[in-house]
N, C-alpha and C. Protein backbone atom coordinates (compact mmCIF):
# COMPACT_ATOMS: atom_id res chain seq x y z
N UNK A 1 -20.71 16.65 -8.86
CA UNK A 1 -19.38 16.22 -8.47
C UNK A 1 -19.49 15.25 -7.30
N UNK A 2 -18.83 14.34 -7.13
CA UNK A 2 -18.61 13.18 -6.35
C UNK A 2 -17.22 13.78 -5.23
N UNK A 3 -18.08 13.81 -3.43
CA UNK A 3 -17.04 13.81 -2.77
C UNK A 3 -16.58 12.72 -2.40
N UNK A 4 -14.92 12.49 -2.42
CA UNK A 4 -15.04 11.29 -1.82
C UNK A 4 -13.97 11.42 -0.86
N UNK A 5 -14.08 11.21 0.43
CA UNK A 5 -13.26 11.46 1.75
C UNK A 5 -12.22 9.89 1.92
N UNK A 6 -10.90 10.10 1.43
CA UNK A 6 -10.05 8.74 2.25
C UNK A 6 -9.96 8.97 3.69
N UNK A 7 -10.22 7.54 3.76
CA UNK A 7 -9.90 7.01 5.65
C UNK A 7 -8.54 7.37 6.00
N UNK A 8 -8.59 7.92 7.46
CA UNK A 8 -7.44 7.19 7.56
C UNK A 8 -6.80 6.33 8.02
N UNK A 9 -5.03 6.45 7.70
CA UNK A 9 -5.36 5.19 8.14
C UNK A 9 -5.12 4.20 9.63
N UNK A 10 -6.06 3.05 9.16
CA UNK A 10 -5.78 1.92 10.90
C UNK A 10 -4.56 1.93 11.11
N UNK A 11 -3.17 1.64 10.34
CA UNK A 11 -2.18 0.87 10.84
C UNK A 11 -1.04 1.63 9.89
N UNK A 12 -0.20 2.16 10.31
CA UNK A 12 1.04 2.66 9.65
C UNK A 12 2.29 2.02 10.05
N UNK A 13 3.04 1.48 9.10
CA UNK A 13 4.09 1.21 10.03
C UNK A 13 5.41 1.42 8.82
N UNK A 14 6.46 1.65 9.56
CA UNK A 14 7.47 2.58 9.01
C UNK A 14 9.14 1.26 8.72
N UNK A 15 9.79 2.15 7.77
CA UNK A 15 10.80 1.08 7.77
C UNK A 15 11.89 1.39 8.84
N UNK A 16 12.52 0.39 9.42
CA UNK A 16 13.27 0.50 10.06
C UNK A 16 14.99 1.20 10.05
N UNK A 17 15.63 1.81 10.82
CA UNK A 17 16.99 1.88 10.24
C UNK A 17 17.89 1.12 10.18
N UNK A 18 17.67 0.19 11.08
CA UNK A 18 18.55 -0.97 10.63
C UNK A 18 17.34 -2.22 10.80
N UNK A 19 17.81 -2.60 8.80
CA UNK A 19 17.25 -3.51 8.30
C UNK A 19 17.23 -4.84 8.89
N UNK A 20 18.59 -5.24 9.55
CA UNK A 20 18.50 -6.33 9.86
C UNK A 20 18.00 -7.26 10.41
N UNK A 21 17.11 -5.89 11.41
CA UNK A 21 16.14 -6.80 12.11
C UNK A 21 15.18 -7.61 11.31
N UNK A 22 14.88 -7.51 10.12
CA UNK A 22 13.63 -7.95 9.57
C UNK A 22 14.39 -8.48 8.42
N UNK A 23 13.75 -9.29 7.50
CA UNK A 23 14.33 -10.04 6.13
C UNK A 23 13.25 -9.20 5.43
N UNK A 24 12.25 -8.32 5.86
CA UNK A 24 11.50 -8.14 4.69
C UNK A 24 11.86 -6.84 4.13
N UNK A 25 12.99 -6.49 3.89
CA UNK A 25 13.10 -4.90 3.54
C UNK A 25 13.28 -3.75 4.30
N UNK A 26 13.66 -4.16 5.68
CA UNK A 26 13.12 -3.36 6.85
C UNK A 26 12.71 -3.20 7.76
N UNK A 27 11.23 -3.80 7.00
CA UNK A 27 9.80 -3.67 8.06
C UNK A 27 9.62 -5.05 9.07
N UNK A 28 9.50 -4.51 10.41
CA UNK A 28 9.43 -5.29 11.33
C UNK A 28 8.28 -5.46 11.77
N UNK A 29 7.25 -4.35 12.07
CA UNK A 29 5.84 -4.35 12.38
C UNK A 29 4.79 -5.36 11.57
N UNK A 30 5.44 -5.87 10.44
CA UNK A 30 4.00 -6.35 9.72
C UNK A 30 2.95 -7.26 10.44
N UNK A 31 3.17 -8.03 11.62
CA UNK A 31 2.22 -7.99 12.66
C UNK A 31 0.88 -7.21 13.04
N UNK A 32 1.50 -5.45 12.95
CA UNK A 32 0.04 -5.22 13.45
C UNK A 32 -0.96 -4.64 12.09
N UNK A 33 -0.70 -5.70 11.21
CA UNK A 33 -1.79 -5.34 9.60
C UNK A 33 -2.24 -6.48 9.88
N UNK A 34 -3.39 -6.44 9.93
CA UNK A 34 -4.55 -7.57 9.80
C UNK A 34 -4.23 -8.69 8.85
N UNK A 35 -4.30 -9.95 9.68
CA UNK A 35 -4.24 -10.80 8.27
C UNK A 35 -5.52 -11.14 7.70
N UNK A 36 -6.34 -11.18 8.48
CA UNK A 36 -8.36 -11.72 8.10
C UNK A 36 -8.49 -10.79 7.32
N UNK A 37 -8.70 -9.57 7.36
CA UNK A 37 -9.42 -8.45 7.00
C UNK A 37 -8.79 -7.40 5.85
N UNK A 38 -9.93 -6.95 5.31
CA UNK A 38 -9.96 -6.77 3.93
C UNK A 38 -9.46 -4.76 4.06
N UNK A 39 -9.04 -4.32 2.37
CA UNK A 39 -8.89 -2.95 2.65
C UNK A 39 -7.82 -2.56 1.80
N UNK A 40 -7.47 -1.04 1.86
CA UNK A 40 -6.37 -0.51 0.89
C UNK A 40 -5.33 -0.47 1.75
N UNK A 41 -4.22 -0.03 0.71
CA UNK A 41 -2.68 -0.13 1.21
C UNK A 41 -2.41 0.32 0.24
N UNK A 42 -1.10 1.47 0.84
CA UNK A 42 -0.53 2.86 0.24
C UNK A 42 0.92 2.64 0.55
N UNK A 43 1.59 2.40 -0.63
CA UNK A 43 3.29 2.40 -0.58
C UNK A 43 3.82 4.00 -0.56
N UNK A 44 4.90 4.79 0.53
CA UNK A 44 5.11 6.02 0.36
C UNK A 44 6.94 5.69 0.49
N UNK A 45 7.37 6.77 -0.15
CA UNK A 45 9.01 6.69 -0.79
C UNK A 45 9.36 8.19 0.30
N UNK A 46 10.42 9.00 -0.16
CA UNK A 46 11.66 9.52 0.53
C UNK A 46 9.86 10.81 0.47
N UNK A 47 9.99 11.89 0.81
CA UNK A 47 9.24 13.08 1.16
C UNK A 47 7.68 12.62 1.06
N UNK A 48 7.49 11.56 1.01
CA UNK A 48 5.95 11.14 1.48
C UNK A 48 5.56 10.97 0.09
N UNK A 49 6.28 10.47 -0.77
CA UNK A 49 5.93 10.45 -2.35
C UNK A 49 4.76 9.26 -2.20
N UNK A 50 3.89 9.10 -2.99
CA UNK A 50 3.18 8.23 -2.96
C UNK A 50 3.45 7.08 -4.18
N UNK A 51 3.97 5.75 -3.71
CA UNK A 51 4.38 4.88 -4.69
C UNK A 51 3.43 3.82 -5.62
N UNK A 52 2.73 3.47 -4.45
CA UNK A 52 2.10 2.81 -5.29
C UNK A 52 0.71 2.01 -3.90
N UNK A 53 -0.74 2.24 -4.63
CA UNK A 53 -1.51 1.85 -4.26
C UNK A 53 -2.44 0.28 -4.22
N UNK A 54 -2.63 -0.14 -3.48
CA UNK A 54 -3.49 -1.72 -4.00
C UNK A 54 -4.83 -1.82 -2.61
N UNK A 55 -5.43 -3.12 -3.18
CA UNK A 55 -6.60 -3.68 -2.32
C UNK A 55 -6.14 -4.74 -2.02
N UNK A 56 -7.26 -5.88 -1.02
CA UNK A 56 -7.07 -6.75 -0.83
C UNK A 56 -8.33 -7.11 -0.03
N UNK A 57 -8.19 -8.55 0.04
CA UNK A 57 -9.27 -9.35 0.77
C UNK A 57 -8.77 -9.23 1.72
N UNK A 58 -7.13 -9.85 2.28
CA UNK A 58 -6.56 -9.80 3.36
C UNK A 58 -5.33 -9.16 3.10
N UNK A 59 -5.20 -8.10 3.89
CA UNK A 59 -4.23 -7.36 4.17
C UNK A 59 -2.64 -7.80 4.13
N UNK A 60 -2.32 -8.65 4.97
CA UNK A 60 -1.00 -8.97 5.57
C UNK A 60 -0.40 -9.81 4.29
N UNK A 61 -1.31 -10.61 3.99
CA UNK A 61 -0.37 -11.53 2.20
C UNK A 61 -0.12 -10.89 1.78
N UNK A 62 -1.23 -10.15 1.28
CA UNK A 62 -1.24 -9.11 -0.44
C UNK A 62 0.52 -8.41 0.20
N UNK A 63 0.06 -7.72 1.30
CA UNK A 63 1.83 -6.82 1.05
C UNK A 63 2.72 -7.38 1.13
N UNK A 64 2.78 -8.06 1.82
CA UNK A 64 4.02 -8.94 1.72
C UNK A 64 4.43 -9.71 0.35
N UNK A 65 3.05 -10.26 -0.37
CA UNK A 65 3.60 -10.30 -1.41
C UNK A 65 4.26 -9.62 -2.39
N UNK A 66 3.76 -8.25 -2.06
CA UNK A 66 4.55 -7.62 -3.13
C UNK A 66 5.98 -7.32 -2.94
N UNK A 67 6.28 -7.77 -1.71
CA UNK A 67 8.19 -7.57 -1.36
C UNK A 67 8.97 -9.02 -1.94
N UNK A 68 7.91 -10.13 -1.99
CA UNK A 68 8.44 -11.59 -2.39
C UNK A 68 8.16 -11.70 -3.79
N UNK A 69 7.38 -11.69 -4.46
CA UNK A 69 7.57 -12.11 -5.91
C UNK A 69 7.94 -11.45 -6.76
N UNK A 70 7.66 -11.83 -7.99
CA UNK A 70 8.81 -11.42 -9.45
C UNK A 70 7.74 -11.04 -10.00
N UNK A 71 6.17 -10.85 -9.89
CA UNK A 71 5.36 -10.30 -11.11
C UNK A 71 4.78 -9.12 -9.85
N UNK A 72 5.05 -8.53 -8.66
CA UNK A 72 4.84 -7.24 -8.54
C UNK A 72 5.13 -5.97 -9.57
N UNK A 73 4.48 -5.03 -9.67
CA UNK A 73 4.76 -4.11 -10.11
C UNK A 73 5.92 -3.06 -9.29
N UNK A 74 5.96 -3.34 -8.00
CA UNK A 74 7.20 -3.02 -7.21
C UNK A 74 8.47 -3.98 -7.14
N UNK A 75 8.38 -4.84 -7.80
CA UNK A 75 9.51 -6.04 -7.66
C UNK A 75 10.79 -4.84 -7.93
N UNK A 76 11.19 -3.96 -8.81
CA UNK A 76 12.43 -3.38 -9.19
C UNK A 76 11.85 -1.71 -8.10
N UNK A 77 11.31 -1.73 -6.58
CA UNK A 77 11.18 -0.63 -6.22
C UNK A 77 11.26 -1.03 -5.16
N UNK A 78 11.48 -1.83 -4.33
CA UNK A 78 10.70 -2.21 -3.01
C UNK A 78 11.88 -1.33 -2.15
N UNK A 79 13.25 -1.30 -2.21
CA UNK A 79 13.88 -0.79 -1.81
C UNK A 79 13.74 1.07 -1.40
N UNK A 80 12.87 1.61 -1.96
CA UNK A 80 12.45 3.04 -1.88
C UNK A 80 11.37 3.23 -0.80
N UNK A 81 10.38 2.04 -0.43
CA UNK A 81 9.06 1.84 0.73
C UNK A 81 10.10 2.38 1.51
N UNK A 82 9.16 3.15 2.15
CA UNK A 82 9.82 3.98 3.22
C UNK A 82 8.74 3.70 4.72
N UNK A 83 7.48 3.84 4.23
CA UNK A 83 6.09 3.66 5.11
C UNK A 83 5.07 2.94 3.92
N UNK A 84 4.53 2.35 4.88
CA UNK A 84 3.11 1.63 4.83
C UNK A 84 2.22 1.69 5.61
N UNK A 85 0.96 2.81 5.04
CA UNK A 85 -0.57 2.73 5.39
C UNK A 85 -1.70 2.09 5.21
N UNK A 86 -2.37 1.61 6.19
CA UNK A 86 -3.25 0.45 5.77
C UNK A 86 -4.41 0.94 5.97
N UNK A 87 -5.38 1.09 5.50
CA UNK A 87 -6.74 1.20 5.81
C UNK A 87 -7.60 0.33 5.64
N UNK A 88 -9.22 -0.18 6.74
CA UNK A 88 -9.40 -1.29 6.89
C UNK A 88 -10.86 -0.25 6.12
N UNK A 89 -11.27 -2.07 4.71
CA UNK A 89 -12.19 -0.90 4.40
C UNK A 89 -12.87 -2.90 3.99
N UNK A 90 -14.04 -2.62 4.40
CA UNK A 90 -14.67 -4.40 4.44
C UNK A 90 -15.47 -4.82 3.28
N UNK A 91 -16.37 -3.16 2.61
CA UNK A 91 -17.05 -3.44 1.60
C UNK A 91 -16.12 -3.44 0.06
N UNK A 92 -16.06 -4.58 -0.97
CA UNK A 92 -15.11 -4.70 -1.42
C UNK A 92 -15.47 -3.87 -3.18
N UNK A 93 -16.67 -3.07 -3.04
CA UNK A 93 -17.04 -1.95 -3.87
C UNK A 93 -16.43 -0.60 -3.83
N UNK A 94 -16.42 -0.53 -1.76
CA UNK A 94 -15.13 0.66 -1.91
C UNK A 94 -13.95 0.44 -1.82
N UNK A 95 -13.30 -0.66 -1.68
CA UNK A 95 -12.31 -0.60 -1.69
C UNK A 95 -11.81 -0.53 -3.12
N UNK A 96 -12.50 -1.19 -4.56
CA UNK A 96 -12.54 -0.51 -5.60
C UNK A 96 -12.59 0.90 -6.15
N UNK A 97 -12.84 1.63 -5.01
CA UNK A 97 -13.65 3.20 -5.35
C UNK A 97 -12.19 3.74 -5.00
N UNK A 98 -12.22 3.57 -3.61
CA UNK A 98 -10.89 4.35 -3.19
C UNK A 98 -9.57 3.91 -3.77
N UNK A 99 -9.11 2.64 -3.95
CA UNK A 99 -8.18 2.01 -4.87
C UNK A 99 -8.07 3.37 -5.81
N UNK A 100 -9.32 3.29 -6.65
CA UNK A 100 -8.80 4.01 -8.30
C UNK A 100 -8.52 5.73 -7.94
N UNK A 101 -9.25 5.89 -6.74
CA UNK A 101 -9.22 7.57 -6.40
C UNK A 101 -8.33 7.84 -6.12
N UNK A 102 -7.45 7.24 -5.45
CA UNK A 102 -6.13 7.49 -4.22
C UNK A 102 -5.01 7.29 -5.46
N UNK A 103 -5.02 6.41 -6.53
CA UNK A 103 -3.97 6.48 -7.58
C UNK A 103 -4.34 7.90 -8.31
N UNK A 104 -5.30 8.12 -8.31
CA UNK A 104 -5.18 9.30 -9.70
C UNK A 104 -4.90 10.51 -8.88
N UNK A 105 -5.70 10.83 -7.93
CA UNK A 105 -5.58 11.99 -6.91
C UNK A 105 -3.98 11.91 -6.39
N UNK A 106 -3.56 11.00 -5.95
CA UNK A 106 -1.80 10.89 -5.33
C UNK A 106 -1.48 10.95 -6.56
N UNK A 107 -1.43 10.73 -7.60
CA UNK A 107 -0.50 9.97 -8.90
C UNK A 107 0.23 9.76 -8.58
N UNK A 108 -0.20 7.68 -8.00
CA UNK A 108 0.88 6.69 -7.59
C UNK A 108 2.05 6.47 -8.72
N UNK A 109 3.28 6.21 -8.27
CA UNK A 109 4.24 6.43 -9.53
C UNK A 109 4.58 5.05 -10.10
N UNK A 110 4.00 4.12 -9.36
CA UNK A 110 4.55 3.40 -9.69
C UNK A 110 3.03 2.29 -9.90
N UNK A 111 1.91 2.54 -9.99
CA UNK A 111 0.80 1.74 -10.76
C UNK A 111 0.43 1.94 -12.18
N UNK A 112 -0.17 0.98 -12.89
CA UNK A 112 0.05 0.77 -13.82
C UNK A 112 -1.11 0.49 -14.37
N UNK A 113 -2.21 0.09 -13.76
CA UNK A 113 -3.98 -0.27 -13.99
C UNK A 113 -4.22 0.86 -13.52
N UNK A 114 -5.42 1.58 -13.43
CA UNK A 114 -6.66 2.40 -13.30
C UNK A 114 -5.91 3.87 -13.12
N UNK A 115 -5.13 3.82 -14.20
CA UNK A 115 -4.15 5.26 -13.97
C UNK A 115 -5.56 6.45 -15.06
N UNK A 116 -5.54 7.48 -14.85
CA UNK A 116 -6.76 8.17 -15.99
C UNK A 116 -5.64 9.22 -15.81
N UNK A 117 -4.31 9.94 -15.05
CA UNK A 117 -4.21 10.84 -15.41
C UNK A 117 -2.45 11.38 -16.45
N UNK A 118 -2.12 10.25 -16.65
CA UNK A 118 -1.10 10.63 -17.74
C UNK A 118 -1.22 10.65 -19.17
């Protein structure tokens, strides 16, 4: 059997109660997510549901993209992000490893690649 321990994580940052401060949904912090640096990121909804997981080379695009475009798999969810965890992970083998672990182990609800458990 294969242990495999998630990080945790570098950078959490939470949605705000009033949105207005921010155009992105909320979230005002996206500042302190790395833009250089590589790693996973964990979408969580109302009781810490786990929504939906991804990688990246650089941190700060990838999420943000997924609040701006039309071919996210969150495009019809973004409104439910409640928090965002970032973990800084550099080798881009684990960030493949943990990517597929953290969806099947959470069963992210809302990914759609490297699902093994429905």
């Amino acid at each position: 059997m294969i242990q495999i321990t998630v990080p945790k994580p570098d950078v959490s940052i939470e949605k705000q109660e009033n949105p207005q401060l921010s155009h992105i949904y909320g979230f005002t912090d996206f500042h302190l997510i790395t833009r250089e640096e590589g790693g996973i990121f964990m979408f969580y909804g109302e009781n810490d549901e786990l929504l939906f997981v991804g990688k990246a080379r650089k941190l700060r695009p990838r999420i943000k993209k997924h609040f701006e475009d039309n071919v996210s798999p969150m495009k019809n969810h973004r409104d439910e992000v409640r928090r965002i965890d970032v973990c800084l992970v550099a080798d881009p083998t684990e960030r493949e490893i943990y990517e597929t672990y953290i969806i099947n182990e959470g069963r992210a609800k809302y990914n759609v690649d490297k699902v093994f458990y429905k």
